[in-house]
PDB file of N, CA and C in Angstrom:
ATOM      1  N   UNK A   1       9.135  17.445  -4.761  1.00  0.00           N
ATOM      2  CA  UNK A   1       9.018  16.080  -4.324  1.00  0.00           C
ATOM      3  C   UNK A   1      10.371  15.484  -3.987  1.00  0.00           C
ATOM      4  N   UNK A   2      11.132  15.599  -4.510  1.00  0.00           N
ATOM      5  CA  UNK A   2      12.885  15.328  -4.071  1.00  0.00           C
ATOM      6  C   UNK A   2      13.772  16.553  -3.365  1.00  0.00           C
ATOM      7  N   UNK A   3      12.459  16.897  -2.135  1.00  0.00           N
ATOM      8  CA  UNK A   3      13.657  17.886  -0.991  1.00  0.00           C
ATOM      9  C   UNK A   3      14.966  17.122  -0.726  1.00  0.00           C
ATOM     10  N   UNK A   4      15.650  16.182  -0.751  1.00  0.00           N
ATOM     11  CA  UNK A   4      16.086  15.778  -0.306  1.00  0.00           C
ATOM     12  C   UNK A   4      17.522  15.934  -1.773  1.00  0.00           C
ATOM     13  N   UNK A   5      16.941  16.331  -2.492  1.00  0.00           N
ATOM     14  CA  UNK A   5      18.000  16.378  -3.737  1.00  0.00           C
ATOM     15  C   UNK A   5      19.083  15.340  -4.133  1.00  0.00           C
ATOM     16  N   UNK A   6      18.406  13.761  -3.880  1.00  0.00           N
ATOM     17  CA  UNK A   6      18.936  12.689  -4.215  1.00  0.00           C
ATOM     18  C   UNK A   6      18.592  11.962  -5.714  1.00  0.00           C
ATOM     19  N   UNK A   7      19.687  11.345  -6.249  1.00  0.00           N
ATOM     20  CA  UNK A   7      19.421  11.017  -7.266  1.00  0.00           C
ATOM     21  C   UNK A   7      19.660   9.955  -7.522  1.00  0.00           C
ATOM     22  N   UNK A   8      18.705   8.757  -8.391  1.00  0.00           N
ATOM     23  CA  UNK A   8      18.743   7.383  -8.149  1.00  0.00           C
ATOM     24  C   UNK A   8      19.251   7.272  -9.812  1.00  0.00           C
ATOM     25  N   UNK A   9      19.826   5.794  -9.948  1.00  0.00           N
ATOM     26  CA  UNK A   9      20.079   5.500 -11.010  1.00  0.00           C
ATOM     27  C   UNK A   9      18.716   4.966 -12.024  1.00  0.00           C
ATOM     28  N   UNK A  10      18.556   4.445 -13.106  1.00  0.00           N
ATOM     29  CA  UNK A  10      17.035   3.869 -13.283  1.00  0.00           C
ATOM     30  C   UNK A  10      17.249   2.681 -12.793  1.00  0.00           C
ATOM     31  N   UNK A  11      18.020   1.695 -12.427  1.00  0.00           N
ATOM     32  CA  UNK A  11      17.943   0.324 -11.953  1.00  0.00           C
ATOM     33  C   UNK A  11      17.521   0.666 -10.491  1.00  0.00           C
ATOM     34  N   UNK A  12      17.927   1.408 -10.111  1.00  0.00           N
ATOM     35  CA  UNK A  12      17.299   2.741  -8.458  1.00  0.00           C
ATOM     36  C   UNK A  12      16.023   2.037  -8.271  1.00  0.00           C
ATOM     37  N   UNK A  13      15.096   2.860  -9.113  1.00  0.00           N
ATOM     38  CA  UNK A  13      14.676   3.262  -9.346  1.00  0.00           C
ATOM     39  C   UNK A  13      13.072   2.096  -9.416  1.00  0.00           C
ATOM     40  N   UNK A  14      13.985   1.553 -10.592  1.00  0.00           N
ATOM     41  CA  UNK A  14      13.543  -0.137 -10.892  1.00  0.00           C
ATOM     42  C   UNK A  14      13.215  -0.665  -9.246  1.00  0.00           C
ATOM     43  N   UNK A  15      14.540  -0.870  -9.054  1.00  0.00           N
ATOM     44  CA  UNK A  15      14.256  -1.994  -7.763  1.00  0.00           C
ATOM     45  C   UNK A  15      13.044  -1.193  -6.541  1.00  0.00           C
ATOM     46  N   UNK A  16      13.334  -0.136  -6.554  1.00  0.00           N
ATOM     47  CA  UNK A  16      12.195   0.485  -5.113  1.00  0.00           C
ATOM     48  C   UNK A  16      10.869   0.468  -5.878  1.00  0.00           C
ATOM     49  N   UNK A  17      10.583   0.732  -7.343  1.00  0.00           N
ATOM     50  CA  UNK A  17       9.168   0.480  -7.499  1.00  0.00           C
ATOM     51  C   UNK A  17       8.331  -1.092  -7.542  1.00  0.00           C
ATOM     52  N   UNK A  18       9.539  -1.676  -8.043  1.00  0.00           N
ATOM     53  CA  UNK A  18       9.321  -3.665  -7.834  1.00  0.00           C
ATOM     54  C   UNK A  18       8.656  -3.559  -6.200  1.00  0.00           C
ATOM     55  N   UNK A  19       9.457  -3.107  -5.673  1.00  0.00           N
ATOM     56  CA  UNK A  19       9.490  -3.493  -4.149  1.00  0.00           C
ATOM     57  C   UNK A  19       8.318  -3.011  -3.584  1.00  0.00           C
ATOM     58  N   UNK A  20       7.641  -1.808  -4.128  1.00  0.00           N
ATOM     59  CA  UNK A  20       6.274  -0.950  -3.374  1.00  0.00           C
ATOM     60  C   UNK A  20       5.226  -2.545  -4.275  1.00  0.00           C
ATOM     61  N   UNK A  21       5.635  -2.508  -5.569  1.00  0.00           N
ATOM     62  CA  UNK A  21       4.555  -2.855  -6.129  1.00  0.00           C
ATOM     63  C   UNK A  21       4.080  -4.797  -5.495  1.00  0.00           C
ATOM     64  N   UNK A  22       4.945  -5.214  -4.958  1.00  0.00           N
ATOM     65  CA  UNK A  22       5.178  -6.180  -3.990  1.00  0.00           C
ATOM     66  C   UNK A  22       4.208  -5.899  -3.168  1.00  0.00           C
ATOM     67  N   UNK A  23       4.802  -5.186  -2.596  1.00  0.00           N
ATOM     68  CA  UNK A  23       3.934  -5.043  -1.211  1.00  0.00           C
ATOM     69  C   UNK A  23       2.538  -4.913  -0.958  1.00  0.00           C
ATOM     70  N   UNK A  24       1.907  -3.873  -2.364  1.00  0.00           N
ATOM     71  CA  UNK A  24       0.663  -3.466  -2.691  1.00  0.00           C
ATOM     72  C   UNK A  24       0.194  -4.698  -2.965  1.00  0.00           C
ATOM     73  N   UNK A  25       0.880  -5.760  -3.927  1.00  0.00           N
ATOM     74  CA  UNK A  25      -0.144  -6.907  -4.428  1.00  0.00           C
ATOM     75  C   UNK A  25      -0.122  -7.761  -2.825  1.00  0.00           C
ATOM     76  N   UNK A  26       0.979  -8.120  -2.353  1.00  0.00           N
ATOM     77  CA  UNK A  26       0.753  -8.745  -0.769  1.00  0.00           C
ATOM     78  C   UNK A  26      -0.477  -8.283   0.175  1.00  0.00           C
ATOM     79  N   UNK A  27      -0.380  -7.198   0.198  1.00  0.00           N
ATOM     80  CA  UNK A  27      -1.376  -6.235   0.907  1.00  0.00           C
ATOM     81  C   UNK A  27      -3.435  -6.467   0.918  1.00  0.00           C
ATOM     82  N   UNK A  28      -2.733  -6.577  -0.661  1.00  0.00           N
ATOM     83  CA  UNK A  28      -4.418  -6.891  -1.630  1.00  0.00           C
ATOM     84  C   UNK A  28      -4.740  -7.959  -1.437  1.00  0.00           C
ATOM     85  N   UNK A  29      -3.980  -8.783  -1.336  1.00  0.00           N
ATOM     86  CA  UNK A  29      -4.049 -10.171  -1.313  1.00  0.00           C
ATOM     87  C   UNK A  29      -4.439 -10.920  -0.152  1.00  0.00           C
ATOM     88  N   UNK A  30      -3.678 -10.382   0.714  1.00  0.00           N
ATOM     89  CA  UNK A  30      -4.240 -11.026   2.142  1.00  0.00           C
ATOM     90  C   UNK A  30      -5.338  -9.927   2.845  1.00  0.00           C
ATOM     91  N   UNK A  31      -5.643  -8.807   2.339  1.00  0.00           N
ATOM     92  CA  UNK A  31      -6.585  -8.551   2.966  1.00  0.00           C
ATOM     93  C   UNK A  31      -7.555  -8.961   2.533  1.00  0.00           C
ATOM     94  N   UNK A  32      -8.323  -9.146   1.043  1.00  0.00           N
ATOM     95  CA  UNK A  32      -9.251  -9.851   0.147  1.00  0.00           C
ATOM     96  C   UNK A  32      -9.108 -11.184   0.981  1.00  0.00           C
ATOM     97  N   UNK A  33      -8.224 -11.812   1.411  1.00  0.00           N
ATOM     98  CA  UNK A  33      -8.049 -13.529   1.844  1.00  0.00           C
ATOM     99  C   UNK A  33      -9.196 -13.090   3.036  1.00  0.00           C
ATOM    100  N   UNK A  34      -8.097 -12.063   4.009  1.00  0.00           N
ATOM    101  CA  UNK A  34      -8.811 -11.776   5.488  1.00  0.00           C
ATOM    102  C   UNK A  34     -10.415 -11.600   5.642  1.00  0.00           C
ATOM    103  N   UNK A  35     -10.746 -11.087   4.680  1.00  0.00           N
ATOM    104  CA  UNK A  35     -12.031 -10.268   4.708  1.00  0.00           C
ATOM    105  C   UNK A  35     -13.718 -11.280   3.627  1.00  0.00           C
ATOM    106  N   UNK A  36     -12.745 -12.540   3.458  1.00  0.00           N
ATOM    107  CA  UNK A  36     -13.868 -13.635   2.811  1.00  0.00           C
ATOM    108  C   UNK A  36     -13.955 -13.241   1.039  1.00  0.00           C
ATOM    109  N   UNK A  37     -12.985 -12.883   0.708  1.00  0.00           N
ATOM    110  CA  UNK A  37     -13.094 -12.824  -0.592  1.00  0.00           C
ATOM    111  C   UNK A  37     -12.029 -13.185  -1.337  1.00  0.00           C
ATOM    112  N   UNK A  38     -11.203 -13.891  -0.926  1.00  0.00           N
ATOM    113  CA  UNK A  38      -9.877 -14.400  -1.575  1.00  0.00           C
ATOM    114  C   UNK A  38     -10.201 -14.345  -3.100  1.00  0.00           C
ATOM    115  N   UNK A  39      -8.497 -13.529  -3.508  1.00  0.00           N
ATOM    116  CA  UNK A  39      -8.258 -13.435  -5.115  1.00  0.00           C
ATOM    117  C   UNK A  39      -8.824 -12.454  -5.462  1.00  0.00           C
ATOM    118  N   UNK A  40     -10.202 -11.184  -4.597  1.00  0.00           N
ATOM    119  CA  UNK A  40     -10.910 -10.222  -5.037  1.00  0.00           C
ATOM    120  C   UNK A  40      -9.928  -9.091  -4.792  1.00  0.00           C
ATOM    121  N   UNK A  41      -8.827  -8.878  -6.173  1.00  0.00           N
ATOM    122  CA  UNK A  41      -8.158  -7.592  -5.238  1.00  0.00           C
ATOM    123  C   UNK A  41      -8.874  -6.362  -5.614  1.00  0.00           C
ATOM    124  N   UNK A  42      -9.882  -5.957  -6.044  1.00  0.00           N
ATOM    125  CA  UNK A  42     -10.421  -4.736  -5.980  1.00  0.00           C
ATOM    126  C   UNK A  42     -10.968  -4.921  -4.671  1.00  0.00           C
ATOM    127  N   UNK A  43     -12.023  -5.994  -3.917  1.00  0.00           N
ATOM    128  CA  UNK A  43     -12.218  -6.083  -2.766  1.00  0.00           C
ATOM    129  C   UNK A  43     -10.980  -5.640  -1.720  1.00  0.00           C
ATOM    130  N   UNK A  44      -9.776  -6.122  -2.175  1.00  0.00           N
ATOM    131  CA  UNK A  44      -8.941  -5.894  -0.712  1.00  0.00           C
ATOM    132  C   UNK A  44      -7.832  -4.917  -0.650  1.00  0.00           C
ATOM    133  N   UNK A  45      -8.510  -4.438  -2.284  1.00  0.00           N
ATOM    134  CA  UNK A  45      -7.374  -2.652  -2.158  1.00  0.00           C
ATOM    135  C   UNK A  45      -8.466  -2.194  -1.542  1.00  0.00           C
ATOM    136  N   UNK A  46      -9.637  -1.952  -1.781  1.00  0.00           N
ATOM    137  CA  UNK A  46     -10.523  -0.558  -1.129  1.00  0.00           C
ATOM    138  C   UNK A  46     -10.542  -1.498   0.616  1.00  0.00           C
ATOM    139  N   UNK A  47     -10.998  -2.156   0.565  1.00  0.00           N
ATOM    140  CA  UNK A  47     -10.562  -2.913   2.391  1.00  0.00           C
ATOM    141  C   UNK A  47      -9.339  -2.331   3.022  1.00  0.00           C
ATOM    142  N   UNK A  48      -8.134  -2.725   2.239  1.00  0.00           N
ATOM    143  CA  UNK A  48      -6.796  -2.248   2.873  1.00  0.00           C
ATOM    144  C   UNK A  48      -6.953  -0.959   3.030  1.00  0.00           C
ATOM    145  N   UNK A  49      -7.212   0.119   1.824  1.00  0.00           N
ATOM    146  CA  UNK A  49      -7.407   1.545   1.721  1.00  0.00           C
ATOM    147  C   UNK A  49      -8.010   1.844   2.758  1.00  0.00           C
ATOM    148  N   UNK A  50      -9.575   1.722   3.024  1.00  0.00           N
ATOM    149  CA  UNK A  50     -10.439   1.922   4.108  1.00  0.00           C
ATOM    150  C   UNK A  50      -9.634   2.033   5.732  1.00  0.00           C
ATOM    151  N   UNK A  51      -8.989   0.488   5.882  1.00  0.00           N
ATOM    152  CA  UNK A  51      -8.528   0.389   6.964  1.00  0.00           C
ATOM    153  C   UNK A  51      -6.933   0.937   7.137  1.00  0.00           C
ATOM    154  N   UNK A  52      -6.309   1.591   6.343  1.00  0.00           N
ATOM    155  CA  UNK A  52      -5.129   2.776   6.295  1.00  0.00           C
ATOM    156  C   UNK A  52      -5.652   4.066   6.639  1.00  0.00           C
ATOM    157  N   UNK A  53      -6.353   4.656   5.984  1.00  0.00           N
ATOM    158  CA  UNK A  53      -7.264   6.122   6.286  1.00  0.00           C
ATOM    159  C   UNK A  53      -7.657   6.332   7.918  1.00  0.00           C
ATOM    160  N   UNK A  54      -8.461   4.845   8.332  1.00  0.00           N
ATOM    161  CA  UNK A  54      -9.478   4.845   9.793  1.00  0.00           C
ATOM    162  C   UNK A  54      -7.899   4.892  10.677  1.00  0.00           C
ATOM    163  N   UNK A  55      -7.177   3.735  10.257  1.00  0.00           N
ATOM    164  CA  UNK A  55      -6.191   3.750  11.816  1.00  0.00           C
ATOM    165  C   UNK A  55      -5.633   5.556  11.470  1.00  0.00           C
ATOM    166  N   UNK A  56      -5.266   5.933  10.218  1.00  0.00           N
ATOM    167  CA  UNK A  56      -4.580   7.241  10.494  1.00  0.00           C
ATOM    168  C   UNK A  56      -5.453   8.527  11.374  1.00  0.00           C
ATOM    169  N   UNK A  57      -6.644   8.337  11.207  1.00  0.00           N
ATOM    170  CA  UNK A  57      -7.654   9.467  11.235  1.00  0.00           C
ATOM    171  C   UNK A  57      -7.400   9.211  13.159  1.00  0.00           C
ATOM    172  N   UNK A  58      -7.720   7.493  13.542  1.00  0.00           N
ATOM    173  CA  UNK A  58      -7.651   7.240  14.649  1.00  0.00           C
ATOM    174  C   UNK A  58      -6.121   7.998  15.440  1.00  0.00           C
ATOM    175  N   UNK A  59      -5.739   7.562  15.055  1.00  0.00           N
ATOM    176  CA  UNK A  59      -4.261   7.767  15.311  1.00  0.00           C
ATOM    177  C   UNK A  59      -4.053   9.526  15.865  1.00  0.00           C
ATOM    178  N   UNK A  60      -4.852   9.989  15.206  1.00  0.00           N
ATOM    179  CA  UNK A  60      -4.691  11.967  14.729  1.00  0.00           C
ATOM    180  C   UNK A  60      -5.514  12.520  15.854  1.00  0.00           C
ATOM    181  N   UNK A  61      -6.030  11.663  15.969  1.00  0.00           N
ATOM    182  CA  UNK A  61      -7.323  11.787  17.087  1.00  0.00           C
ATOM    183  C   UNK A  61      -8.694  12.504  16.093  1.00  0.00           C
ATOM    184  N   UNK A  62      -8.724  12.073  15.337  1.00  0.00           N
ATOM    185  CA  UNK A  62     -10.009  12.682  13.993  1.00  0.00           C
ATOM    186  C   UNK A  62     -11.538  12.146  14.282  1.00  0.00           C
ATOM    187  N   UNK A  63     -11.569  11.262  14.883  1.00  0.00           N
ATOM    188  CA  UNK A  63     -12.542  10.226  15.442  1.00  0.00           C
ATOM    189  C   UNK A  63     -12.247   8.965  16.183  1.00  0.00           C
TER     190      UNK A  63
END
C-alpha cells in the first residue's frame, strides 16, 4: 500500500485523515440535503456511494 515508500509523521497523518473525514461528512450531508432527506446520513452515504460506482462504471464504458 505505500509503493511509493513515503513516510508521514503521526500529525501527517492526523491532518490527511481530518481532511478525508471532512469531506465524507460534507459529501453525506449535502447529498442527504440533495436527495429530500436532510440530516439522513445513512441516506446520503449509500446515495453518494451509489452515484460514485454509476459515474465510474459510466465512465469505463461498463453500462
Amino acid at each position: 500500500q505505500n509503493s511509493q515508500r513515503m513516510s508521514w509523521t503521526r500529525e501527517e497523518v492526523d491532518k490527511h485523515l481530518h481532511g478525508i473525514m471532512i469531506n465524507i461528512h460534507d459529501n453525506c450531508f449535502r447529498t442527504a440535503k440533495e436527495w429530500g432527506t436532510p440530516g439522513n446520513y445513512v441516506n446520503g452515504a449509500n446515495i453518494a456511494g451509489f452515484i460514485k460506482i454509476a459515474d465510474t462504471m459510466l465512465d469505463q464504458g461498463l453500462i
